[in-house]
N, C-alpha and C. Protein backbone atom coordinates (compact mmCIF):
# COMPACT_ATOMS: atom_id res chain seq x y z
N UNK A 1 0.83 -1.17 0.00
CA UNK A 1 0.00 0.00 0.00
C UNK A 1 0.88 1.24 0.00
N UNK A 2 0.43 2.36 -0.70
CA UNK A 2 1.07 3.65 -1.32
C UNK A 2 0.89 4.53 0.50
N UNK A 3 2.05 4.87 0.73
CA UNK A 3 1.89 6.25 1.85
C UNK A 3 2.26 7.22 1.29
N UNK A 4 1.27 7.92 1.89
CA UNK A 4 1.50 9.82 1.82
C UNK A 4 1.66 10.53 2.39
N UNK A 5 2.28 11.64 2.34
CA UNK A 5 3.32 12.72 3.42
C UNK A 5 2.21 12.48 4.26
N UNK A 6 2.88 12.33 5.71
CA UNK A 6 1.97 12.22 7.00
C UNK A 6 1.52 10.84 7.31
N UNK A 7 2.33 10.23 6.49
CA UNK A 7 1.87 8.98 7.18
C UNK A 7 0.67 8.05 6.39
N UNK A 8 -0.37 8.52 6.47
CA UNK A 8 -1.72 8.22 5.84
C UNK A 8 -1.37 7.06 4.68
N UNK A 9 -2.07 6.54 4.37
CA UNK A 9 -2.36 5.13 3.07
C UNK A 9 -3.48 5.78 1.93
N UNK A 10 -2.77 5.67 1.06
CA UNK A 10 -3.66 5.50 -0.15
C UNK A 10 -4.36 4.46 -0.24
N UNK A 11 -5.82 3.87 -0.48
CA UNK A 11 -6.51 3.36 -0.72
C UNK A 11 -6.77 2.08 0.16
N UNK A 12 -7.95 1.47 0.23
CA UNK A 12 -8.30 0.35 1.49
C UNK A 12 -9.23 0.80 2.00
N UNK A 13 -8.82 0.05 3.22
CA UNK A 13 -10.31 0.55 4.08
C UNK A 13 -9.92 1.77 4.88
N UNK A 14 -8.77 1.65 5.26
CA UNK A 14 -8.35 2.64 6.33
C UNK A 14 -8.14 3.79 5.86
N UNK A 15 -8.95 4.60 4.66
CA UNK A 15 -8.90 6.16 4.14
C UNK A 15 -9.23 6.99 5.20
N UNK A 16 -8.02 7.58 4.99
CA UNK A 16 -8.67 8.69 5.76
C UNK A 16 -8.89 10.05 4.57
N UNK A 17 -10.22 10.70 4.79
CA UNK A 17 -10.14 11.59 4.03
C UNK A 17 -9.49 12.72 3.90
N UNK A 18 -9.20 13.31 2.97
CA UNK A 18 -8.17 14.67 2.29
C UNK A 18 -8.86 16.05 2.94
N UNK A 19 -9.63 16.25 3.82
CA UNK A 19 -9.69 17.45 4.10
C UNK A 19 -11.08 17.69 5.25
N UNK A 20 -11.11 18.39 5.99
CA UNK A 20 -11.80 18.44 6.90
C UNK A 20 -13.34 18.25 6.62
N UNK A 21 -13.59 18.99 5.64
CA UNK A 21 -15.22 19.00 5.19
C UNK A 21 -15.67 17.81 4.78
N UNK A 22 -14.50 17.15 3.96
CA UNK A 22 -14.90 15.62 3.86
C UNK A 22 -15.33 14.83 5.16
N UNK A 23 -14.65 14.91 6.07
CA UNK A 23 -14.57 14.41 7.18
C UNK A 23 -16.08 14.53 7.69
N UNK A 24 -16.50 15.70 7.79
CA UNK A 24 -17.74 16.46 7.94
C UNK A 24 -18.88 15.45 7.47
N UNK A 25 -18.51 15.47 5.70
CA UNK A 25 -20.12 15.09 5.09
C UNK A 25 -20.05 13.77 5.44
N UNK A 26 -18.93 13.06 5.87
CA UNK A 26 -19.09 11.76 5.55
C UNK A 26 -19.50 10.87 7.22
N UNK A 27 -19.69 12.29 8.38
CA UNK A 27 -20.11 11.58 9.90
C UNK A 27 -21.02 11.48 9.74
N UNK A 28 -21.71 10.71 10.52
CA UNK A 28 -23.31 10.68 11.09
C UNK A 28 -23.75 12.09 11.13
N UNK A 29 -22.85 12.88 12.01
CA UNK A 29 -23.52 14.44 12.09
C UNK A 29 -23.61 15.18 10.97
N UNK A 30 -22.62 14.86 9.57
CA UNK A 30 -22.59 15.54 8.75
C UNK A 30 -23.89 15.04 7.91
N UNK A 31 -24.12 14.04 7.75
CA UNK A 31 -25.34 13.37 7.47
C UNK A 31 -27.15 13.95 7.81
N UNK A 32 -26.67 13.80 9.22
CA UNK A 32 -28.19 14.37 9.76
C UNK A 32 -27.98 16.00 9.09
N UNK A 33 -26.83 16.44 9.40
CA UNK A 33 -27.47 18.14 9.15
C UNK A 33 -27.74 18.47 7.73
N UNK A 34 -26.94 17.68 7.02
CA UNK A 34 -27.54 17.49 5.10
C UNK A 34 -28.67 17.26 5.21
N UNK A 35 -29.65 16.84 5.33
CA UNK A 35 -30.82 15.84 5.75
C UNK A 35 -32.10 16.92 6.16
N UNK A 36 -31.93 17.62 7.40
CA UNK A 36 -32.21 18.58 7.68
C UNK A 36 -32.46 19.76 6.90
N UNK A 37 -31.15 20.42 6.38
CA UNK A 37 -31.09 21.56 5.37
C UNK A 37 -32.09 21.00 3.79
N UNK A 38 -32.05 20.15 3.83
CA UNK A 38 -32.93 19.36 2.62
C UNK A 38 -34.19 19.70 2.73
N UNK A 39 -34.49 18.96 3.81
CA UNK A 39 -35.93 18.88 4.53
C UNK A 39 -36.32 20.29 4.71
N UNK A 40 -35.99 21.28 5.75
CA UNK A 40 -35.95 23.00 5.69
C UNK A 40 -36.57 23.57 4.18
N UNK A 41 -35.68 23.06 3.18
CA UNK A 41 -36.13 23.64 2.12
C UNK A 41 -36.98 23.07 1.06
N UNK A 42 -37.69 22.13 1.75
CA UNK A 42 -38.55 20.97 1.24
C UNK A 42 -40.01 22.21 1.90
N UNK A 43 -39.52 22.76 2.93
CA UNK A 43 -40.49 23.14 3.96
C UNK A 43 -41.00 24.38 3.71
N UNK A 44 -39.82 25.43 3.56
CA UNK A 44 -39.98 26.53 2.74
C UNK A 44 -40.43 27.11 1.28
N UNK A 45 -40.11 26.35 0.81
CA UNK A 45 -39.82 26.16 -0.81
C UNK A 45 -40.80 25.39 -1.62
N UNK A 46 -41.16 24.29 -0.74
CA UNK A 46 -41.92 23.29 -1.45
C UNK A 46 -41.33 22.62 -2.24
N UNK A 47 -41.51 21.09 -2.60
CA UNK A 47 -41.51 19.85 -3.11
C UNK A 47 -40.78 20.42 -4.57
N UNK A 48 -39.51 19.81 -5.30
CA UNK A 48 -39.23 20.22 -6.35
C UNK A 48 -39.63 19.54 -7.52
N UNK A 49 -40.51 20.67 -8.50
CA UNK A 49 -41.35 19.57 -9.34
C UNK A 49 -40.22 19.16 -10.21
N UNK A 50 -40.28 17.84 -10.66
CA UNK A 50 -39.17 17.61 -11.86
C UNK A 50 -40.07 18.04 -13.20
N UNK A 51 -39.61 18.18 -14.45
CA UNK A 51 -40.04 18.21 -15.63
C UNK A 51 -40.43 17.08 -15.95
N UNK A 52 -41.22 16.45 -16.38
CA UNK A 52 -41.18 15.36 -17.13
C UNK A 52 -41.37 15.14 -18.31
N UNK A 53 -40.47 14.81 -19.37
CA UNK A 53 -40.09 14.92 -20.60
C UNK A 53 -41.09 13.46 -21.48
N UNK A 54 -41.77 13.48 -22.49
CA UNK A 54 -42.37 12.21 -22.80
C UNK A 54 -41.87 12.47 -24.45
N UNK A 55 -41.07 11.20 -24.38
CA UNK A 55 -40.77 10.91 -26.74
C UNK A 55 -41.95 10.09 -26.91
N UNK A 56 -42.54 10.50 -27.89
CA UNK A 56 -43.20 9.44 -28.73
C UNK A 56 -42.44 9.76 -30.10
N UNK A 57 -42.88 8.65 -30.30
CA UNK A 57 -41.88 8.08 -32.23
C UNK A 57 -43.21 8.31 -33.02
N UNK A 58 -43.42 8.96 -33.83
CA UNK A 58 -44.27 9.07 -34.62
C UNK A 58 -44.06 8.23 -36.27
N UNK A 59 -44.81 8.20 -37.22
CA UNK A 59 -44.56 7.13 -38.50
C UNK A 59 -44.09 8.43 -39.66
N UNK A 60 -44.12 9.74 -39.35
CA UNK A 60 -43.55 10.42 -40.59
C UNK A 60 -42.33 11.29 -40.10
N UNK A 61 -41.62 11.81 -41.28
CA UNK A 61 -40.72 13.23 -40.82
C UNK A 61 -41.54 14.08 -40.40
N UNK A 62 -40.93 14.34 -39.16
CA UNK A 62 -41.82 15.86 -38.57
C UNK A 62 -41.70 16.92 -39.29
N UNK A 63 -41.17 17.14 -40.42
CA UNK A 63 -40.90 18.58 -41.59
C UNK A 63 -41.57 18.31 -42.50
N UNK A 64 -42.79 17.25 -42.47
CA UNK A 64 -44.02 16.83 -43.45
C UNK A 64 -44.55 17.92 -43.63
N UNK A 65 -45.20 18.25 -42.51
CA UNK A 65 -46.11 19.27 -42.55
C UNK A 65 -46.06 20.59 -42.31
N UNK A 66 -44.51 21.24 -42.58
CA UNK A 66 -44.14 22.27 -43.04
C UNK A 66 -44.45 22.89 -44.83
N UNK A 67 -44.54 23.77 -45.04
CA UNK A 67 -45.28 24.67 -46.29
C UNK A 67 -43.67 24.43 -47.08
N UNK A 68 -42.66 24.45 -46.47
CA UNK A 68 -41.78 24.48 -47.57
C UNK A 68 -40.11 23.17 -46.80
N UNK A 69 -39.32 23.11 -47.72
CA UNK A 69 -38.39 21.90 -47.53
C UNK A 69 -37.29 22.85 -47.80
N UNK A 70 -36.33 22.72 -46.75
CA UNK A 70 -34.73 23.59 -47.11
C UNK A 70 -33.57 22.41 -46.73
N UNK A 71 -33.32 22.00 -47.83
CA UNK A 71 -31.75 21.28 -47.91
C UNK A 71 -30.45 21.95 -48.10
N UNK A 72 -29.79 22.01 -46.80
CA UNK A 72 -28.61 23.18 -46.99
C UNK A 72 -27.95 21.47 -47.11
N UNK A 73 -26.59 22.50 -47.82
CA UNK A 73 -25.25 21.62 -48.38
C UNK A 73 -24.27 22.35 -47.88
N UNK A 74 -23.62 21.87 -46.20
CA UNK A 74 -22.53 22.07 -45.86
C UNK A 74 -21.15 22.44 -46.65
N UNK A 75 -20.93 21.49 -47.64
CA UNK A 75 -19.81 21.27 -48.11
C UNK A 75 -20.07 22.51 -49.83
N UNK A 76 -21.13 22.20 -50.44
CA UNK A 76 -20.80 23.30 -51.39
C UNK A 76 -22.49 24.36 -51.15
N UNK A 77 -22.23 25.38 -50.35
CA UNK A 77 -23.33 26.43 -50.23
C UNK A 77 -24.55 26.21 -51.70
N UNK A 78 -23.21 26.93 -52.43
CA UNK A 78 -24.44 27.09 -53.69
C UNK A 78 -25.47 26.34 -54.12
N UNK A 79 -25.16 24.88 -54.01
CA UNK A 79 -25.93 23.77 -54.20
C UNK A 79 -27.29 23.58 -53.21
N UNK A 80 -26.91 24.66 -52.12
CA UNK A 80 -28.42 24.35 -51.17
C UNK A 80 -29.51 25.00 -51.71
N UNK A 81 -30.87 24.43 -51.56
CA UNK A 81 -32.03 24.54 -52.12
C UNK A 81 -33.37 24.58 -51.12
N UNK A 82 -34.30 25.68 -51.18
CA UNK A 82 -35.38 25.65 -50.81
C UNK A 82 -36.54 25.39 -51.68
N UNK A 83 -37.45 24.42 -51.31
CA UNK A 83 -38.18 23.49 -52.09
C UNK A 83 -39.89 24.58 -51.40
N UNK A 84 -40.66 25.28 -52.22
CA UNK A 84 -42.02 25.41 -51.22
C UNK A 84 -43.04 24.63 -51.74
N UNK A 85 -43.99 24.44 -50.78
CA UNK A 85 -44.50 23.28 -51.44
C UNK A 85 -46.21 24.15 -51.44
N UNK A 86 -46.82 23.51 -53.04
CA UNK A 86 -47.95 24.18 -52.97
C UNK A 86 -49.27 23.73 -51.71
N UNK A 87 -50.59 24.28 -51.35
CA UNK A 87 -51.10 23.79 -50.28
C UNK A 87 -52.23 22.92 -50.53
């Protein structure tokens, strides 16, 4: 196992963490008071709505039912073309 200035071990069970705040989130106490501050603003704030996003796959190109068709050509400009389509 790898040591590091101070003694300490790189990796295993016996980590000790790199810096005080770690130390913090990772007690029981640092735990409950995360938990808390959560809850607080669960309280204040109210419940955070998520978005909820829904795909459906439909059977055509969605640019069907656009009035006109534009095929740009990356590679040579001039060649791009707008197509309108009668109704």
């Amino acid at each position: 196992m790898d040591r590091l200035a101070g003694g300490h071990r790189r990796g295993g069970p016996g980590v000790v963490p790199a810096s005080v705040a770690e130390r913090i989130v990772h007690s029981s106490a640092g735990q409950m008071l995360g938990q808390a501050m959560l809850g607080l603003a669960q309280v204040f704030y109210g419940p955070k709505e998520e978005e909820v996003i829904i795909v459906a796959e439909g059977n055509s190109d969605p640019y069907d039912d656009e009035p006109f068709a534009v095929r740009l050509d990356p590679d040579h400009p001039e060649h791009s073309t707008i197509v309108f389509r009668s109704p």
